[in-house]
Protein backbone atom coordinates (compact mmCIF):
# COMPACT_ATOMS: atom_id res chain seq x y z
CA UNK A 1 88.87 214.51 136.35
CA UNK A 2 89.89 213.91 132.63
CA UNK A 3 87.90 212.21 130.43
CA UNK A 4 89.71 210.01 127.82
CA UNK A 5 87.04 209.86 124.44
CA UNK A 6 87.67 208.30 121.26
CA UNK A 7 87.87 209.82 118.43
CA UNK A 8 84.08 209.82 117.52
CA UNK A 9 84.98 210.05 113.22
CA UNK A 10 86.56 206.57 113.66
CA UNK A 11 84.13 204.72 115.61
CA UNK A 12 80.72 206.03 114.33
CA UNK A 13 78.42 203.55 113.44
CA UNK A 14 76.52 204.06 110.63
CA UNK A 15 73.59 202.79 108.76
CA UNK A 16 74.95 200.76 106.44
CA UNK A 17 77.34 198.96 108.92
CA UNK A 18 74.28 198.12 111.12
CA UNK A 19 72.32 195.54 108.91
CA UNK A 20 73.43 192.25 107.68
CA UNK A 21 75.04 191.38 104.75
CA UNK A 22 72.99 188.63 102.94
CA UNK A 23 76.13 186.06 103.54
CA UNK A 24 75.86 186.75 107.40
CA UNK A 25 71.81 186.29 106.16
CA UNK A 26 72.48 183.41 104.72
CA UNK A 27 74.75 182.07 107.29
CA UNK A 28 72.11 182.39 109.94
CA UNK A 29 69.57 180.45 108.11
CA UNK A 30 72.14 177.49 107.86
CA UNK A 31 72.76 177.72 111.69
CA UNK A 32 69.27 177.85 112.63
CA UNK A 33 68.53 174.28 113.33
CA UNK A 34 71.40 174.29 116.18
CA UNK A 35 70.18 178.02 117.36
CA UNK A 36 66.26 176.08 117.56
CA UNK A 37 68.24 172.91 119.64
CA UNK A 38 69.86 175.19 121.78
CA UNK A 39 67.42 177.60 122.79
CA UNK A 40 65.17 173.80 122.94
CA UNK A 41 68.32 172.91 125.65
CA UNK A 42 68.34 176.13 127.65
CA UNK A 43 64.80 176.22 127.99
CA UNK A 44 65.00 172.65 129.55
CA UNK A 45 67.43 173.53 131.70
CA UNK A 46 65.70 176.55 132.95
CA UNK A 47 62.61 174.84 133.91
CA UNK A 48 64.71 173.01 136.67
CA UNK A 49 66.83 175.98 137.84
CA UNK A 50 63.81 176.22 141.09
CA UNK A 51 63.52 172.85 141.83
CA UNK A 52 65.26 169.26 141.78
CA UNK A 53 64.58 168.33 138.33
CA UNK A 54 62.01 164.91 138.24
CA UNK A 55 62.56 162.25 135.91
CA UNK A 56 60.55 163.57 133.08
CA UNK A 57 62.77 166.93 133.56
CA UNK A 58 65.90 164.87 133.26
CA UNK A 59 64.06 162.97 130.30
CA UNK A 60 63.66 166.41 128.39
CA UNK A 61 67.30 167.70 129.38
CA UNK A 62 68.84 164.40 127.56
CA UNK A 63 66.53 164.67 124.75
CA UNK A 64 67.19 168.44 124.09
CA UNK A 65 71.23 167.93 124.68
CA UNK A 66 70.74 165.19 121.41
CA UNK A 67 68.99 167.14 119.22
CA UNK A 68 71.96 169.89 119.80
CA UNK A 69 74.49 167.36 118.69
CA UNK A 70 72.76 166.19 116.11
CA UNK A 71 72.18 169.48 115.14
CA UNK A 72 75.62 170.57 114.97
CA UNK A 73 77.09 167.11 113.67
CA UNK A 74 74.34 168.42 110.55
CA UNK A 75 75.21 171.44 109.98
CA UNK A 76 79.63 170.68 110.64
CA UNK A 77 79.09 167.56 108.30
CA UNK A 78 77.04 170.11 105.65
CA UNK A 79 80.10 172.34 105.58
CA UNK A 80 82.56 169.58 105.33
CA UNK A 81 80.84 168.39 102.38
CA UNK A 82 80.71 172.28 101.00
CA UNK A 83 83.80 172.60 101.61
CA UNK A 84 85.18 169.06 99.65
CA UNK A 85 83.27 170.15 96.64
């Protein structure tokens, strides 16, 4: 058997190309209310993956699902107005 390899020169990673530019930084700290929401959501929804979920369950599903929206109408209507100025 043959093994097909790339190149290694043109796909090395290296140590500069591993860490984040302070845009992609910067970026993530805008984002971080809907990341919070979201991982707020999936945690929600995990709690009921074992069982039926109980009205306090579906309560905390709803609530978590709003704060996401919210969350990215926020952070969409941020870069609209970013973007307008």
């Amino acid at each position: 058997m043959k093994l097909i390899l790339p190149a290694q020169d043109h796909f090395t990673v290296t140590a500069i190309d591993m860490e984040p530019t302070a845009a992609e930084l910067d970026q993530i700290e805008r984002e971080m209310p809907v990341i919070s929401a979201e991982v707020e959501l999936l945690d929600a929804q995990i709690m009921t993956l074992d069982r039926l979920p109980n009205e306090v369950d579906a309560r905390r599903i709803r609530r978590a699902g709003r704060k996401v929206l919210a969350a990215r109408r926020e952070l969409a209507n941020q870069a609209e107005a970013g973007g307008a100025a």
